[in-house]
N, C-alpha and C. Protein backbone atom coordinates (compact mmCIF):
# COMPACT_ATOMS: atom_id res chain seq x y z
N UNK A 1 17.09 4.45 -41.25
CA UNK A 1 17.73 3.61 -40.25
C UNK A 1 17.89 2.21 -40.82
N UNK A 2 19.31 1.71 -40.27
CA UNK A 2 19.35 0.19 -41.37
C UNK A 2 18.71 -0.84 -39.98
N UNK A 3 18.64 -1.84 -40.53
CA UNK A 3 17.91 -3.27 -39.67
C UNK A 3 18.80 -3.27 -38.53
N UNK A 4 20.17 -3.30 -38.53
CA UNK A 4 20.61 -3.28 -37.15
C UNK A 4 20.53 -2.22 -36.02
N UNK A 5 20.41 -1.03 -36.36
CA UNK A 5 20.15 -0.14 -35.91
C UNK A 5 18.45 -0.34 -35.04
N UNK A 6 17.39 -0.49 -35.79
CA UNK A 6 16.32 -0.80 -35.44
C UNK A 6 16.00 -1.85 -34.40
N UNK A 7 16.90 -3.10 -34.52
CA UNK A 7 17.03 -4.04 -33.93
C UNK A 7 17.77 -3.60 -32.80
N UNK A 8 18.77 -2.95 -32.69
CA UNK A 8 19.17 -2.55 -31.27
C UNK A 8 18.19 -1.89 -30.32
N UNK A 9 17.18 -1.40 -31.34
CA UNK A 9 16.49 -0.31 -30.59
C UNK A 9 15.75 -1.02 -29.86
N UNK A 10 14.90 -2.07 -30.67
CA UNK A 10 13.86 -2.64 -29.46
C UNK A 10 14.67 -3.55 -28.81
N UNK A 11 15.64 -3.79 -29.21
CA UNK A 11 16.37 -4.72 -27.80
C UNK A 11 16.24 -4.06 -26.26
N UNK A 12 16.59 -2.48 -26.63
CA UNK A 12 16.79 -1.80 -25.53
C UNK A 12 15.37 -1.03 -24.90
N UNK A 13 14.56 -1.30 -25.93
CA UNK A 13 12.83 -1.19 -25.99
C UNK A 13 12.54 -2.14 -24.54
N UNK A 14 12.99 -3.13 -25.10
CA UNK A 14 12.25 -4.50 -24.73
C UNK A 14 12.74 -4.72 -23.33
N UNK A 15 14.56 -4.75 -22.75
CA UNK A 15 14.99 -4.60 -22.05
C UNK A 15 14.36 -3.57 -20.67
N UNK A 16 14.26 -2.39 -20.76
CA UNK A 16 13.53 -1.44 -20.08
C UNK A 16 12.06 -1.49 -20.22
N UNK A 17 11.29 -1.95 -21.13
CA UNK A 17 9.82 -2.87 -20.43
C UNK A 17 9.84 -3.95 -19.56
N UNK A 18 11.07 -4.54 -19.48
CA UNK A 18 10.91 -5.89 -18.72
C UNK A 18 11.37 -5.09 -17.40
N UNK A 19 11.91 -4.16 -17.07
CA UNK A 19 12.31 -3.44 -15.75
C UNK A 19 11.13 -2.95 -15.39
N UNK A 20 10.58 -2.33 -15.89
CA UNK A 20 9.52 -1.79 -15.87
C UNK A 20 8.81 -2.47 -15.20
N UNK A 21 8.37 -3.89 -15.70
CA UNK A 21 7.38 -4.41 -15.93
C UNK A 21 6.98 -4.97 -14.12
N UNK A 22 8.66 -5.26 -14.16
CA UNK A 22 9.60 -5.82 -12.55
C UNK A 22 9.23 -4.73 -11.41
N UNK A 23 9.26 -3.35 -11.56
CA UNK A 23 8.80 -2.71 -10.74
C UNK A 23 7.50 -2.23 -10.63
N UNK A 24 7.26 -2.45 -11.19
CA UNK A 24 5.43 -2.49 -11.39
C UNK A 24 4.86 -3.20 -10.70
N UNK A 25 5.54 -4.56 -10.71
CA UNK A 25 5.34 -5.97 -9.88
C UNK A 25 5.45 -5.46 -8.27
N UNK A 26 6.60 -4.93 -7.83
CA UNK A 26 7.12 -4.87 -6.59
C UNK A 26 6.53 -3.55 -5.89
N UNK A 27 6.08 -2.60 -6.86
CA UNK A 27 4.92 -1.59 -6.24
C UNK A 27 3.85 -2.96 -5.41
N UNK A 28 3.64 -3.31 -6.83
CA UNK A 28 2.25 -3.97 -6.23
C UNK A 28 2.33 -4.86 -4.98
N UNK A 29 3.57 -5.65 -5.06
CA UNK A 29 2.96 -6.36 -3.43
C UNK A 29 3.72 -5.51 -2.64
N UNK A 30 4.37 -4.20 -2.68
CA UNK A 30 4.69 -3.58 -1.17
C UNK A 30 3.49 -2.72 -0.95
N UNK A 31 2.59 -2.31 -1.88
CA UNK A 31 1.43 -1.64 -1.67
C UNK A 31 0.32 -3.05 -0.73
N UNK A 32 0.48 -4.12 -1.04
CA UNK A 32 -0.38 -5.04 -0.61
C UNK A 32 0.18 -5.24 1.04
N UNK A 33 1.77 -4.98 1.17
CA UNK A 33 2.17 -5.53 2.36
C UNK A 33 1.72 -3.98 3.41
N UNK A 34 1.62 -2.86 3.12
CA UNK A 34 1.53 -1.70 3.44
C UNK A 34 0.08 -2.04 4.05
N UNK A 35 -0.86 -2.57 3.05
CA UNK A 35 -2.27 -2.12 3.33
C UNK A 35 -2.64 -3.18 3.88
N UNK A 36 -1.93 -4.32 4.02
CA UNK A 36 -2.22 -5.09 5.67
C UNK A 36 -1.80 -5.19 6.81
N UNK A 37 -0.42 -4.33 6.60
CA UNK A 37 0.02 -3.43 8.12
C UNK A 37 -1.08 -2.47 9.09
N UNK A 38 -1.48 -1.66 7.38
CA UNK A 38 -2.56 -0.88 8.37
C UNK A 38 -3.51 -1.39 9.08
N UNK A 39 -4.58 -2.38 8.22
CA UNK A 39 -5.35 -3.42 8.74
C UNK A 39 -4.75 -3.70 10.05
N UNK A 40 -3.74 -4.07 10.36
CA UNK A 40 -3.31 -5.12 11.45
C UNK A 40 -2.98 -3.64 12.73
N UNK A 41 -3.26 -2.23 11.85
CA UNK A 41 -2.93 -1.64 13.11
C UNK A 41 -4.06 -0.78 13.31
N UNK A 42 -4.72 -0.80 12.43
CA UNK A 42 -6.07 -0.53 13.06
C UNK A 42 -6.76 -1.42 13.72
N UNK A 43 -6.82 -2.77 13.24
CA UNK A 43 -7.41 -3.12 14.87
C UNK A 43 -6.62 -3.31 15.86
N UNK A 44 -5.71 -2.85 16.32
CA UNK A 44 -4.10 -2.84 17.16
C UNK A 44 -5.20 -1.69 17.84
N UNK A 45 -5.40 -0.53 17.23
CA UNK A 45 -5.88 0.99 17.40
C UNK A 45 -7.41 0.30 18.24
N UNK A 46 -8.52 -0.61 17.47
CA UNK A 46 -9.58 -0.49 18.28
C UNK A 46 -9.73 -1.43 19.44
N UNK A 47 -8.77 -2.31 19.30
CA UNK A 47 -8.75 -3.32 20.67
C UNK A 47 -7.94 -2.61 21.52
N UNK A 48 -7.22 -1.53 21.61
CA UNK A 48 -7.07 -0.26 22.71
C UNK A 48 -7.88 0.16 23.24
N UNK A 49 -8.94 0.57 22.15
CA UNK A 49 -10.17 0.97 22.72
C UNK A 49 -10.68 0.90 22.82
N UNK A 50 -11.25 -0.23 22.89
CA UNK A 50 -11.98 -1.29 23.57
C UNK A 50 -11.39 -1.73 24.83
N UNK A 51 -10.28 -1.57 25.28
CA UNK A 51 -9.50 -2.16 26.58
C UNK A 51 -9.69 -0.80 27.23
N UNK A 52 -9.52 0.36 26.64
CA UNK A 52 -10.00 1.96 27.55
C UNK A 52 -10.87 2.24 27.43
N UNK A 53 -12.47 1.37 27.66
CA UNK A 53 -13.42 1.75 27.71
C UNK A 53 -13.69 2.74 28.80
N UNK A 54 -13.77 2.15 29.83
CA UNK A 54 -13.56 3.01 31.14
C UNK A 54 -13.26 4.62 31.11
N UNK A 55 -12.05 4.82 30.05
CA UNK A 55 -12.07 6.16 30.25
C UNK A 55 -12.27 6.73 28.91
N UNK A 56 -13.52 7.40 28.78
CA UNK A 56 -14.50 7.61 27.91
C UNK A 56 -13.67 8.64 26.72
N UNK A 57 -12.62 9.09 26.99
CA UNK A 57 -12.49 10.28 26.15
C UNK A 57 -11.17 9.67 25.38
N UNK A 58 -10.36 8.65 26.08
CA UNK A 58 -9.43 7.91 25.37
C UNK A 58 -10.12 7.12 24.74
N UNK A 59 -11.36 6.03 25.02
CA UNK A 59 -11.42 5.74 24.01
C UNK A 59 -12.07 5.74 23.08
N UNK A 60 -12.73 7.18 23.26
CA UNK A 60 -13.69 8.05 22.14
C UNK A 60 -12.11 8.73 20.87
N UNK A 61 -11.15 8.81 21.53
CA UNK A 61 -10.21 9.24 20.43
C UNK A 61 -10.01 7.88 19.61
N UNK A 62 -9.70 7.12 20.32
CA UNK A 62 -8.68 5.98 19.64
C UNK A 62 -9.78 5.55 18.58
N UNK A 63 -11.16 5.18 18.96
CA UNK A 63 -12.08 5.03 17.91
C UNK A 63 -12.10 5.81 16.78
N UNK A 64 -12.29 7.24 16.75
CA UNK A 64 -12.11 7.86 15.87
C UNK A 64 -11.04 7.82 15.05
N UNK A 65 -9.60 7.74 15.69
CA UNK A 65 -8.80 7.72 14.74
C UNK A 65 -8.47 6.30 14.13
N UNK A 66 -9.24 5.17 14.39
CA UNK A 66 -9.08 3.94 13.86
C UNK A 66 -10.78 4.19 12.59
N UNK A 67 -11.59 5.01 12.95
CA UNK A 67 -12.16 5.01 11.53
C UNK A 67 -11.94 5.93 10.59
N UNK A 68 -10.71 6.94 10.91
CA UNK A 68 -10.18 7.48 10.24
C UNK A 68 -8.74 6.71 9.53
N UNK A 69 -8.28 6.23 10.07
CA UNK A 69 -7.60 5.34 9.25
C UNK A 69 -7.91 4.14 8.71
N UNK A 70 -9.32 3.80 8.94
CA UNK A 70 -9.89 3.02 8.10
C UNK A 70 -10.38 3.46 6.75
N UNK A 71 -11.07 4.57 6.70
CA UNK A 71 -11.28 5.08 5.97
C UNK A 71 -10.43 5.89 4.49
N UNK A 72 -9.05 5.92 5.34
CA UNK A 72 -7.52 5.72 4.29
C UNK A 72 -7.52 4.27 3.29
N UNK A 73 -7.77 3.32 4.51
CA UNK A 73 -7.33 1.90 3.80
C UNK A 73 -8.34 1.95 2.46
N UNK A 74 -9.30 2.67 3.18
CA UNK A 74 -10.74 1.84 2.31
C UNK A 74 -10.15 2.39 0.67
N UNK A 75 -9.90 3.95 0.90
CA UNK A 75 -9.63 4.76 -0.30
C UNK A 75 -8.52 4.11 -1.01
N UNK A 76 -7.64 3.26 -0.38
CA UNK A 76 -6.23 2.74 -1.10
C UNK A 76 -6.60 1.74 -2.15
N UNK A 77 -7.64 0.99 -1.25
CA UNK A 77 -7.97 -0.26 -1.94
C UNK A 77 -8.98 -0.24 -3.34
């Protein structure tokens, strides 16, 4: 392979690491914006149930499924 040849190559090397590099980036903060949605809806989930105390079986669910989706976040993080 002559020098220009080589030189094209990592141009186009280099080019598609920097894309790369860009979506790598944008995983990362939509994974960050994701995993403080949940946050913000799990306790959405236990201040429900905490407001349906009264009726014991609603808010024996809603609890559960707010430490079950806590327990998602925890694994993400």
């Amino acid at each position: 392979a002559n020098v220009d040849e080589v030189e094209t190559e990592v141009v186009e090397i280099e080019t598609k690491l920097d894309k790369l590099v860009k979506l790598c980036s944008g995983m990362i903060e939509a994974g960050k914006a994701y995993i403080s949605a949940n946050k913000l809806f799990v306790s959405g989930i236990r201040d429900l149930s905490q407001q349906c105390k009264k009726d014991e079986m609603i808010s024996e669910c809603l609890e559960k499924c707010g430490e079950s989706l806590q327990e998602i976040i925890n694994y993400h993080m």
